[in-house]
Protein backbone atom coordinates (compact mmCIF):
# COMPACT_ATOMS: atom_id res chain seq x y z
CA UNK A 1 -14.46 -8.41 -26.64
CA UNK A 2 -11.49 -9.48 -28.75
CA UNK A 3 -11.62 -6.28 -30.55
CA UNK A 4 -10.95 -4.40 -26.92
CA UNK A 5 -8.45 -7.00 -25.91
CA UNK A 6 -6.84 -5.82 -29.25
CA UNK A 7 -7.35 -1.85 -28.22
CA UNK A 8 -6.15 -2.17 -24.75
CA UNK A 9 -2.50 -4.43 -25.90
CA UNK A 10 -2.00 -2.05 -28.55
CA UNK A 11 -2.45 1.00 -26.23
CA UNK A 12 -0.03 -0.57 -24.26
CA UNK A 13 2.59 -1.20 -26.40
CA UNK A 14 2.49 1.97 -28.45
CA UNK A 15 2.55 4.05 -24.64
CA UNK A 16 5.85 2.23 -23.73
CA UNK A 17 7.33 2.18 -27.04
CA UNK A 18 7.07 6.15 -27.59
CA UNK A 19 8.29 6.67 -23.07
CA UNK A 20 11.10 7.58 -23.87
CA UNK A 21 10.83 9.90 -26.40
CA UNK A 22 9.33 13.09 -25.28
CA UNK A 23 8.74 14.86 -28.22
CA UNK A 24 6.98 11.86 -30.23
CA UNK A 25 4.98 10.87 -26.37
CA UNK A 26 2.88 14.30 -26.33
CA UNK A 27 1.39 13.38 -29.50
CA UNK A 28 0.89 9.97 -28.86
CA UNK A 29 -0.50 9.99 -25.02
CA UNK A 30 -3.32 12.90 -26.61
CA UNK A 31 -3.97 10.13 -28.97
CA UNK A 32 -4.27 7.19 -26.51
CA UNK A 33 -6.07 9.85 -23.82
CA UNK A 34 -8.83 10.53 -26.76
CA UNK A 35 -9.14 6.43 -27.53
CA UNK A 36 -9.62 5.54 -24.14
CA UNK A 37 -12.50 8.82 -22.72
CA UNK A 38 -16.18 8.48 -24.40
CA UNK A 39 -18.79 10.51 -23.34
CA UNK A 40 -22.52 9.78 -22.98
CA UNK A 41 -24.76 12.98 -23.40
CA UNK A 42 -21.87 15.18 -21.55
CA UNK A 43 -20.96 12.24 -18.98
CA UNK A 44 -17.50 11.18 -19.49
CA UNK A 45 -16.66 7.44 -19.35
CA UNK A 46 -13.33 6.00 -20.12
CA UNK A 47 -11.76 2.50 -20.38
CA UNK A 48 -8.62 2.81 -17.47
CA UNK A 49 -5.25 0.88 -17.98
CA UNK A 50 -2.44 0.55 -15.90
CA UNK A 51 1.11 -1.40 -17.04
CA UNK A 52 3.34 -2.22 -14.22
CA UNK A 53 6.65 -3.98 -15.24
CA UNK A 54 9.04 -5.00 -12.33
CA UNK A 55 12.20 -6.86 -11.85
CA UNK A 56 12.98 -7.91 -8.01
CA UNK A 57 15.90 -9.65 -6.80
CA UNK A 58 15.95 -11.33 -3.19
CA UNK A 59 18.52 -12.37 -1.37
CA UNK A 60 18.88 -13.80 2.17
CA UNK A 61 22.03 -15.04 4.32
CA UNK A 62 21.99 -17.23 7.43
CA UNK A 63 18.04 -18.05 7.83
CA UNK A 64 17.74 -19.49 11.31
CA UNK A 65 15.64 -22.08 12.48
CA UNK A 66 12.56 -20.68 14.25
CA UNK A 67 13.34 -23.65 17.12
CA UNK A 68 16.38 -23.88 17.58
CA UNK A 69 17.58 -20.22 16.71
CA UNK A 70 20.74 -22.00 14.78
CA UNK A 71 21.41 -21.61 11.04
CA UNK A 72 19.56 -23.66 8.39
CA UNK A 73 20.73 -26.90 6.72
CA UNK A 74 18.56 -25.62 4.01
CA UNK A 75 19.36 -21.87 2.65
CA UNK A 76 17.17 -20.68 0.35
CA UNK A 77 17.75 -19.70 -3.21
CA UNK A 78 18.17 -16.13 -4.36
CA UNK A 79 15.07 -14.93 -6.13
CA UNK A 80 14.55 -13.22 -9.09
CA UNK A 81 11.24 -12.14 -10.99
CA UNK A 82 10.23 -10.70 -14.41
CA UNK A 83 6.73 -9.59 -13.84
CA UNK A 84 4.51 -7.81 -16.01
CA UNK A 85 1.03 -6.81 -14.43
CA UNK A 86 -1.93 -5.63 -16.45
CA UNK A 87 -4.78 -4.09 -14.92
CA UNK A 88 -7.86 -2.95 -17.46
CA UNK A 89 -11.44 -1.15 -16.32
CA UNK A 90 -14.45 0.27 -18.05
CA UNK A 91 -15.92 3.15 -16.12
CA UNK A 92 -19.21 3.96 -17.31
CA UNK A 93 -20.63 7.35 -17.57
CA UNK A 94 -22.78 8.76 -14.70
CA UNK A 95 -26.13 8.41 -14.94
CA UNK A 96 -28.51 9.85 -12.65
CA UNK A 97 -26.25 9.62 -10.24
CA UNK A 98 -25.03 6.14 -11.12
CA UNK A 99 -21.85 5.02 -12.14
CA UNK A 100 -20.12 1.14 -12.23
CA UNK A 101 -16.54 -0.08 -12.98
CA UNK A 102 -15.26 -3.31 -13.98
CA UNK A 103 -11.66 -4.17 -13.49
CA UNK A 104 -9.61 -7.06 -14.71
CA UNK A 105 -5.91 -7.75 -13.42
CA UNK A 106 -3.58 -9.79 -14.80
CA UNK A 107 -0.09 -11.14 -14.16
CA UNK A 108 2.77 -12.22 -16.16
CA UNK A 109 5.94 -13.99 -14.52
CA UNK A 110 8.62 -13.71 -17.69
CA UNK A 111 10.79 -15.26 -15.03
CA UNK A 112 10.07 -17.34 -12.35
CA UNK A 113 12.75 -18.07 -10.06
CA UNK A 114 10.87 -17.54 -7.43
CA UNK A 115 8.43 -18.65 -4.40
CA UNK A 116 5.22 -16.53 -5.11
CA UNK A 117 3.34 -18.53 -2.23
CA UNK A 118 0.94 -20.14 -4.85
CA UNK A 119 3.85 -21.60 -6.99
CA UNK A 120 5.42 -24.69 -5.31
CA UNK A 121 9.00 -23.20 -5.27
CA UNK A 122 9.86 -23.16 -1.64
CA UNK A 123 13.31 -23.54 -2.54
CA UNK A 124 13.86 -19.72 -3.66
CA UNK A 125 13.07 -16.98 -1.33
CA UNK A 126 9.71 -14.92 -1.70
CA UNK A 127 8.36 -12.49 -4.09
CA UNK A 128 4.31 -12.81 -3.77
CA UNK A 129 3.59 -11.80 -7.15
CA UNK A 130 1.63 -14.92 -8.46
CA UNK A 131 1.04 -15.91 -11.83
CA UNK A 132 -2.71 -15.40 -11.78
CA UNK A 133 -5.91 -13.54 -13.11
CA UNK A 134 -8.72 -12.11 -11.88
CA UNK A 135 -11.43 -10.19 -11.04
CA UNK A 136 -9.89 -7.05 -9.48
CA UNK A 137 -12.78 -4.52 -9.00
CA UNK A 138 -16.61 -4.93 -10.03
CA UNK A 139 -18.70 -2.02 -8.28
CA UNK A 140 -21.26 0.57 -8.62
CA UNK A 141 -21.84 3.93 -7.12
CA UNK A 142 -24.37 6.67 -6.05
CA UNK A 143 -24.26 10.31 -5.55
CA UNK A 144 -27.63 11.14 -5.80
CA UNK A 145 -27.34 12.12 -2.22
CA UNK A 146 -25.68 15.65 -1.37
CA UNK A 147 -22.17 15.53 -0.51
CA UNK A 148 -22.68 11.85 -0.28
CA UNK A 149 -21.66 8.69 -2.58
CA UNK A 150 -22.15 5.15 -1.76
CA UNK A 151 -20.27 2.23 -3.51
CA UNK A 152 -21.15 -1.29 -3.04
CA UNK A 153 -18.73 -4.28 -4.81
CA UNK A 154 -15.44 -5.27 -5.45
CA UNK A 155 -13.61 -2.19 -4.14
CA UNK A 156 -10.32 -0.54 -3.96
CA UNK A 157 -9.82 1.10 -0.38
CA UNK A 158 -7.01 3.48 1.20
CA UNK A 159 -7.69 5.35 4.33
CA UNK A 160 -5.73 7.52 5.82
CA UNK A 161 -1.77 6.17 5.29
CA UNK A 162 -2.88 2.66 4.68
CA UNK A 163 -1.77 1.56 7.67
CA UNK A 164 -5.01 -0.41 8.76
CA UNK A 165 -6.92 -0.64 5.33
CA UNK A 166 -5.00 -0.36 2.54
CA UNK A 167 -4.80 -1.87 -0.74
CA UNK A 168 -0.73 -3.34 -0.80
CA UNK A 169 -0.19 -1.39 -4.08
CA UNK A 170 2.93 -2.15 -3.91
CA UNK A 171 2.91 -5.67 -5.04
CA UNK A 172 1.51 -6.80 -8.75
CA UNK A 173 -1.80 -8.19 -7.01
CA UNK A 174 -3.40 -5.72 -4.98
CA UNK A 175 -5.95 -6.07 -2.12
CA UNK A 176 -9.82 -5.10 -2.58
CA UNK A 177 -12.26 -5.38 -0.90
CA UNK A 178 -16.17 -6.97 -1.02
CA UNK A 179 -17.45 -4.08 0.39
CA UNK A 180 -20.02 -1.33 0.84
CA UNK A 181 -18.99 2.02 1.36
CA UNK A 182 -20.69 5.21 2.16
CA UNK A 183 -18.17 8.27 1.82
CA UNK A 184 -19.99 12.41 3.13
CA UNK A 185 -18.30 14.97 2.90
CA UNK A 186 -19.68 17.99 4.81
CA UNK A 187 -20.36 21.41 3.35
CA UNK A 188 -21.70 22.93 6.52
CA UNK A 189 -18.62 21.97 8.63
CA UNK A 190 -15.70 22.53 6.53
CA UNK A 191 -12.76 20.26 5.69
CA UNK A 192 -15.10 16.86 7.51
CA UNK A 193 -15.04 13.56 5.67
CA UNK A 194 -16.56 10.57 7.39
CA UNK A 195 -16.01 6.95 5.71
CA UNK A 196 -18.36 4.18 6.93
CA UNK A 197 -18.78 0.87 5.73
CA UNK A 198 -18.65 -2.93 5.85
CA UNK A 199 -16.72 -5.45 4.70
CA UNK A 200 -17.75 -9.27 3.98
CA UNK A 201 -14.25 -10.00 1.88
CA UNK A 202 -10.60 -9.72 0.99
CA UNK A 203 -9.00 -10.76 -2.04
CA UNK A 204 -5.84 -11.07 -1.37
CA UNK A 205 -2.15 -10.03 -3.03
CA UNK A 206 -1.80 -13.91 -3.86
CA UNK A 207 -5.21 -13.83 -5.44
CA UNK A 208 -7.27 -15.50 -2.74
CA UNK A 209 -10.10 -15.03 -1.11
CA UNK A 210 -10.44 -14.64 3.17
CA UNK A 211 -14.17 -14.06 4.87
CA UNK A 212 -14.24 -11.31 7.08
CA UNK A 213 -17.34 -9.30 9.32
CA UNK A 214 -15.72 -5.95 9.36
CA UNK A 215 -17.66 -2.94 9.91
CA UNK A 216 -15.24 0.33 9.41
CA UNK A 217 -15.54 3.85 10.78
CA UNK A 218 -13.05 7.02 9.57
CA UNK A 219 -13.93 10.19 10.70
CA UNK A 220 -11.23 13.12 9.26
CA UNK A 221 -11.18 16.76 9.62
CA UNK A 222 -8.66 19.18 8.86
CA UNK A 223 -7.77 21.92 11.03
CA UNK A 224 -7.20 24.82 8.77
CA UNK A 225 -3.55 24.60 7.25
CA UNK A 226 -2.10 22.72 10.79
CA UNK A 227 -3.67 19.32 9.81
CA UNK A 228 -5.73 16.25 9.83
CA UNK A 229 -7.44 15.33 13.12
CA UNK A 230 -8.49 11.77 12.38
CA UNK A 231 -10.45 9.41 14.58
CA UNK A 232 -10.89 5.35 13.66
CA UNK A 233 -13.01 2.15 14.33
CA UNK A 234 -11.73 -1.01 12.74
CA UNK A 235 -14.39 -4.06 14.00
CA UNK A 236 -12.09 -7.13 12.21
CA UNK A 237 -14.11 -10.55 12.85
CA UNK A 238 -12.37 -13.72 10.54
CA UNK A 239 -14.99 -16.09 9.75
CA UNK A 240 -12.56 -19.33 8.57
CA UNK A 241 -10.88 -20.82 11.45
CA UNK A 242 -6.95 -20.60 10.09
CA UNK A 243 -7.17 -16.67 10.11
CA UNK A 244 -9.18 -16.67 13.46
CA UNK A 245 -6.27 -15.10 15.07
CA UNK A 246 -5.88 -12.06 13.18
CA UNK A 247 -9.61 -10.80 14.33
CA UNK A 248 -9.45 -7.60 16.46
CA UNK A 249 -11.09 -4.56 17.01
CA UNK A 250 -8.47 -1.52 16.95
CA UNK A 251 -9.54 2.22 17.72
CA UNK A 252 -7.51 4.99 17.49
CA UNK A 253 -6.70 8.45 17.12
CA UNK A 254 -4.04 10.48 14.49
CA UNK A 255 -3.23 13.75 13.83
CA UNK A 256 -0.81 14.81 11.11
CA UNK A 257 0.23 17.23 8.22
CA UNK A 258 2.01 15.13 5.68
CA UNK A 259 0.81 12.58 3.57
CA UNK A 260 3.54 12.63 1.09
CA UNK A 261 6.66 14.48 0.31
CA UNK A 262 6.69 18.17 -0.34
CA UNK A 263 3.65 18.40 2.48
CA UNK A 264 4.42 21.14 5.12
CA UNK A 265 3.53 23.87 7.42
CA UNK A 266 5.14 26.71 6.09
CA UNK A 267 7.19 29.04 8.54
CA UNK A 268 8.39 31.16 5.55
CA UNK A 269 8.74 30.48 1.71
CA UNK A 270 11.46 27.70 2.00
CA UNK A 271 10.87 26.47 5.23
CA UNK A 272 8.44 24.28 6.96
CA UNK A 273 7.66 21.92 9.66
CA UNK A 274 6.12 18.40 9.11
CA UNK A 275 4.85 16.29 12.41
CA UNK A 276 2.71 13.37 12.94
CA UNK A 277 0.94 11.97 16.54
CA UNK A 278 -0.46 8.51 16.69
CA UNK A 279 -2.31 6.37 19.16
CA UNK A 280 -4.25 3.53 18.59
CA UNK A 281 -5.49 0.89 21.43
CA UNK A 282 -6.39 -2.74 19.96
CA UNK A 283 -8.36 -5.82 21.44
CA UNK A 284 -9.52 -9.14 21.12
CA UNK A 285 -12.65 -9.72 18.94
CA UNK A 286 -15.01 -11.78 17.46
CA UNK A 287 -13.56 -15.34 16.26
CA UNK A 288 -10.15 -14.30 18.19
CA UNK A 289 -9.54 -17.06 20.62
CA UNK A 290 -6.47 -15.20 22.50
CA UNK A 291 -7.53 -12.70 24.84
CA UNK A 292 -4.71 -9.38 24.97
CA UNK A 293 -4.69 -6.29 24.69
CA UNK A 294 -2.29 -3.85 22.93
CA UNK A 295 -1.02 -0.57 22.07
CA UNK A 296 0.86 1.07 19.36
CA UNK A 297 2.35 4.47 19.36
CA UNK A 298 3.55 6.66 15.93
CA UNK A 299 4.95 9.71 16.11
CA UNK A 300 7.21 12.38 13.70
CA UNK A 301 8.86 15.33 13.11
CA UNK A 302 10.33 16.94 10.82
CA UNK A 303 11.71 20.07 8.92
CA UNK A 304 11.89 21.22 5.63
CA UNK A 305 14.16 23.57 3.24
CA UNK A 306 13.78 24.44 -0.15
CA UNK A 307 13.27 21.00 -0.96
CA UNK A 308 14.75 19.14 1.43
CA UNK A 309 12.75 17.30 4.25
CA UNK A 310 14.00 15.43 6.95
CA UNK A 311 12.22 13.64 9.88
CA UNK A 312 12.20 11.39 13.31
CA UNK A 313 9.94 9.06 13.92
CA UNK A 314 9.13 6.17 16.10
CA UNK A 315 6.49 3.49 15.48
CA UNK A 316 6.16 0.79 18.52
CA UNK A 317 3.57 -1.79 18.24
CA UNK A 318 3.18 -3.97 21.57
CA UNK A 319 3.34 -7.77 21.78
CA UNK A 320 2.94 -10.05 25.05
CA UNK A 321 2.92 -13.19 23.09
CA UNK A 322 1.86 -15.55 19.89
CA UNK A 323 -1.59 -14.07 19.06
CA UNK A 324 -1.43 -11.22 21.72
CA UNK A 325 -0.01 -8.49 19.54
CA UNK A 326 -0.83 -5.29 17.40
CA UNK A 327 -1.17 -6.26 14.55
CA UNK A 328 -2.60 -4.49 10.90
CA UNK A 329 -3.46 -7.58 8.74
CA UNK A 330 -5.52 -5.12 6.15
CA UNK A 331 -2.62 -2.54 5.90
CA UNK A 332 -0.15 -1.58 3.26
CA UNK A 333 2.60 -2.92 5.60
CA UNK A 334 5.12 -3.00 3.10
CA UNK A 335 5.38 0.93 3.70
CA UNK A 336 6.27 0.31 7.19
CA UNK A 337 8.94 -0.75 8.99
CA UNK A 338 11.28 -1.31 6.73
CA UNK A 339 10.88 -2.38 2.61
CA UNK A 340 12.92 -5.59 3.15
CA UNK A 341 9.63 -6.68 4.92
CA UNK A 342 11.21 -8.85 7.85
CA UNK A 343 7.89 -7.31 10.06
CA UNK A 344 4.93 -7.39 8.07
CA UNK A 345 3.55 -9.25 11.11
CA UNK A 346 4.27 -8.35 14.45
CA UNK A 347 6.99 -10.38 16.42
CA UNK A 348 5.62 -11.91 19.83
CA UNK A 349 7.66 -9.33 22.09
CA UNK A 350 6.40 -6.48 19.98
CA UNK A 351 8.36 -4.20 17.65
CA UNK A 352 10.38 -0.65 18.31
CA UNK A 353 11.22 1.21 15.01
CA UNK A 354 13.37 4.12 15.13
CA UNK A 355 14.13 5.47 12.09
CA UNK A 356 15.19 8.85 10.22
CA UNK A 357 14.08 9.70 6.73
CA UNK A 358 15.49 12.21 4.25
CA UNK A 359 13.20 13.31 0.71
CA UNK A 360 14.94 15.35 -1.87
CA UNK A 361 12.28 16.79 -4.17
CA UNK A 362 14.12 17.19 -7.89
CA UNK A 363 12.75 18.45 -11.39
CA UNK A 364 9.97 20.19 -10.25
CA UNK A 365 8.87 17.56 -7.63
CA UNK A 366 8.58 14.77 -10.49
CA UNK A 367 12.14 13.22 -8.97
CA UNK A 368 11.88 12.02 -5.68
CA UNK A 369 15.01 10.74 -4.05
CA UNK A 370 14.72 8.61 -0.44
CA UNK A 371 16.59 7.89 2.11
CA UNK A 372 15.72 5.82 5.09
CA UNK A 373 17.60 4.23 8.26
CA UNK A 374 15.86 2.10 10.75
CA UNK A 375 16.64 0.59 14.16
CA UNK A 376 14.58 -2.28 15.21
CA UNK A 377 14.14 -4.09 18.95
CA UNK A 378 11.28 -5.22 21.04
CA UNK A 379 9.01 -3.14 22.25
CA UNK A 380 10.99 -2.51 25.68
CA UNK A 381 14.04 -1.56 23.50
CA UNK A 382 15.78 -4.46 25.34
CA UNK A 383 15.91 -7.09 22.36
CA UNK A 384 18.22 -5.46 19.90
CA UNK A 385 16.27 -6.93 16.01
CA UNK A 386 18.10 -5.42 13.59
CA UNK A 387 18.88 -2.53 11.80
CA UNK A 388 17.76 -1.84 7.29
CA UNK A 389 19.07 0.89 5.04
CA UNK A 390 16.22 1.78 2.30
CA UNK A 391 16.96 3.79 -0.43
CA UNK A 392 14.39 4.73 -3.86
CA UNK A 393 14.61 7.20 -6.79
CA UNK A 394 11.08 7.77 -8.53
CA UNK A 395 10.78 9.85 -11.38
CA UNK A 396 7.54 10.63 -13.27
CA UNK A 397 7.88 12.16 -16.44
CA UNK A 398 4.51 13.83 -18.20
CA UNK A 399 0.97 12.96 -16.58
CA UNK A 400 1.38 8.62 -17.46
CA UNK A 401 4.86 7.64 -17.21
CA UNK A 402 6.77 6.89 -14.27
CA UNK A 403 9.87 4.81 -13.81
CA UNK A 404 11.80 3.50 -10.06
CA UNK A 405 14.77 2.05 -8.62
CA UNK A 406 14.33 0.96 -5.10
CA UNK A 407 16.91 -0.91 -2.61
CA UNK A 408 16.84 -2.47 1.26
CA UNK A 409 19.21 -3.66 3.30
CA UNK A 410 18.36 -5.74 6.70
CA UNK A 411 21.00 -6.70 8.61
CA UNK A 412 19.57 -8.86 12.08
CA UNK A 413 20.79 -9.11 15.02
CA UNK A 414 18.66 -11.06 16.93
CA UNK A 415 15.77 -11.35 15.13
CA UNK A 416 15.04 -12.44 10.93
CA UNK A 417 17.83 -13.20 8.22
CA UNK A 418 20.04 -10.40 6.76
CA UNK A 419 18.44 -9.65 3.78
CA UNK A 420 18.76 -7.76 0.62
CA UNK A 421 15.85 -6.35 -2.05
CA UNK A 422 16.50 -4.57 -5.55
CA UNK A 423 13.63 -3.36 -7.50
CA UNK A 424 13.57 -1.69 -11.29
CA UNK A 425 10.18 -0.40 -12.35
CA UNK A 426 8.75 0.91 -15.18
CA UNK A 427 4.72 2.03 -14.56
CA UNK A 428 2.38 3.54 -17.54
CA UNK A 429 -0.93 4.47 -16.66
CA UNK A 430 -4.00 5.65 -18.51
């Protein structure tokens, strides 16, 4: 074991040192690609790394009480982070089928001025990348089964956008999930996936654990080169009584084109249409002690030219009330409604995001420049929230290397604290 801790730092090191030098980096990543795949009688195997370093600043102006809707005696401290996140696997080769992973993750605060929810410093705003270590995926697979491969363990899993189980990549600690998962893929009826599974529990971004009964249903299909018909089953049932409220059972149907930028429907050879329609219809369930029911609507359009795309959208979630809202407590929520994360849970009266986004596809498609404006209220339109700005440039240069700069802007009207985010990246992975 020391002698891999040894491989994997220096691995590490050597990938950042030779970044930014292309013509020594082609040489070098062959090298490090060679170290890190083995093969076992023609089965290929490899030990996986992934180096995330990240500096975030937060700042926030006139917090209000949450009683008395006046300004705070107590303002909280800008925040500002140094992190440095390690994750390091060994996949095995297949082996009649078989295959297993083991993950570790790891993360560094080089600077600390910050509350990371586990730390004690409540006088700084938050930035929930703990100091801690852990287990981050331990699982095995099986595809002895045509079109067919089952995974049971400690589990990474994205479906769909990550709107309702997602693994919040964006933050140094990611979620997985205890889990079993059985993934088909039909051959007789072209373009059908079906995802089914259950899971028993969440480790969280701030490296805890929360018990969960959640059995999981994700049926896609893609309609020829219009789309992704999608249908959904999310059966959410918390087992410990201070996350009893966020059970629910949520069902709900999508149908889309884009996934990313640079998706389309091409009208000729630089034009193209992009469009997404969303409904999804959620309930109380299991351990949930408030009985509601909600709705939440998502829909987008959009053009592109040459490579330029630009969209609409609206996302409305419903709320009557504390504990009687749509809400998405296994999502990537961070990707939603605005990167200054002032809703990552669902305000009582519900939220109404209107926003416009504009992707500029540079380099080939390896620079991606954003641009994103939202308009919050309730979900009537009649309780004017706020409005952010977002903004991000991410550039990834050769197969490993990626680098971003990332900014949001909140300024609230009557809901949250004006708030503003910088992030600087740099990401290597193997």
């Amino acid at each position: 074991m020391p002698a891999l801790r040894k491989k994997i730092l220096a691995t590490s090191l050597l990938s950042f040192a030779f970044a930014n030098h292309p013509a020594s980096a082609v040489g070098v990543t062959q090298s490090v690609e060679d170290a890190l795949n083995f093969y076992h009688y023609g089965n290929k195997g490899a030990i996986k790394l992934d180096l995330n370093y990240r500096w975030e600043n937060v700042n926030e102006d006139n917090k209000r009480d949450i009683v008395t809707g006046l300004p705070s005696a107590n303002q909280p401290q800008t925040a500002n982070g140094n992190t440095l996140r390690l994750r390091a696997g060994l996949l095995s080769p297949v082996f009649y089928g078989i295959q297993g992973y083991a993950e570790f993750e790891g993360n560094l605060a080089m600077q600390e001025d910050f509350n990371s929810l586990r730390n004690d410093k409540k006088e700084f705003s938050v930035i929930a990348d703990p100091e801690k270590a852990e287990l981050n995926q331990l699982w095995v697979s099986y595809a002895g089964i045509p079109d067919t491969v089952i995974k049971g363990g400690r589990q990474r899993i994205k479906l769909d956008d990550d709107r309702y189980i997602g693994n919040v990549g964006w933050r140094q600690m990611e979620h997985t999930f205890d889990s079993v998962l059985v993934t088909h893929t039909s051959q007789q009826l072209f373009g059908l996936v079906v995802n089914a599974g259950y899971i028993g529990n969440v480790q969280t971004i701030t490296s805890t654990t929360e018990n969960i009964n959640a059995p999981i249903v994700n049926v896609n299909y893609k309609v020829g080169d219009y789309g992704n018909i999608i249908g959904y089953g999310y059966w959410l049932d918390y087992t410990e009584k201070e996350n009893y409220e966020k059970s629910s059972a949520t069902y709900g149907v999508r149908f889309t084109n884009f996934q990313k930028p640079g998706d389309t429907l091409k009208l000729s050879d630089n034009f193209g249409v992009v469009y997404t329609a969303e409904y999804a219809y959620q309930e109380d369930y299991g351990h949930g002690k408030a009985d509601y029911a909600a709705d939440r609507f998502n829909l987008m359009g959009g053009l592109t030219a040459f490579n330029v795309t630009v969209q609409g959208a609206m996302e409305q979630l419903n709320g009557y009330g504390k504990d009687k809202t749509f809400d998405t407590p296994l999502g990537t929520n961070h990707a939603f409604q605005g990167w200054a994360d002032l809703f990552l849970n669902t305000p009582a009266n519900g939220i109404r995001d209107v926003f416009g986004t504009a992707h500029v596809l540079l380099d080939r498609g390896n620079l991606v420049l954003t641009g994103v404006f939202h308009d919050f209220s309730d979900d009537t339109g009649n309780i004017h929230y706020g409005d952010e700005w977002n903004f991000q440039a991410l550039w990834k240069f050769g197969k490993h290397y990626s680098m971003l700069a990332k900014y949001a802007n909140y300024n609230a009207d009557k809901f949250g604290t004006d708030t503003q985010k910088i992030w600087l990246q740099g990401n290597i992975s193997f």
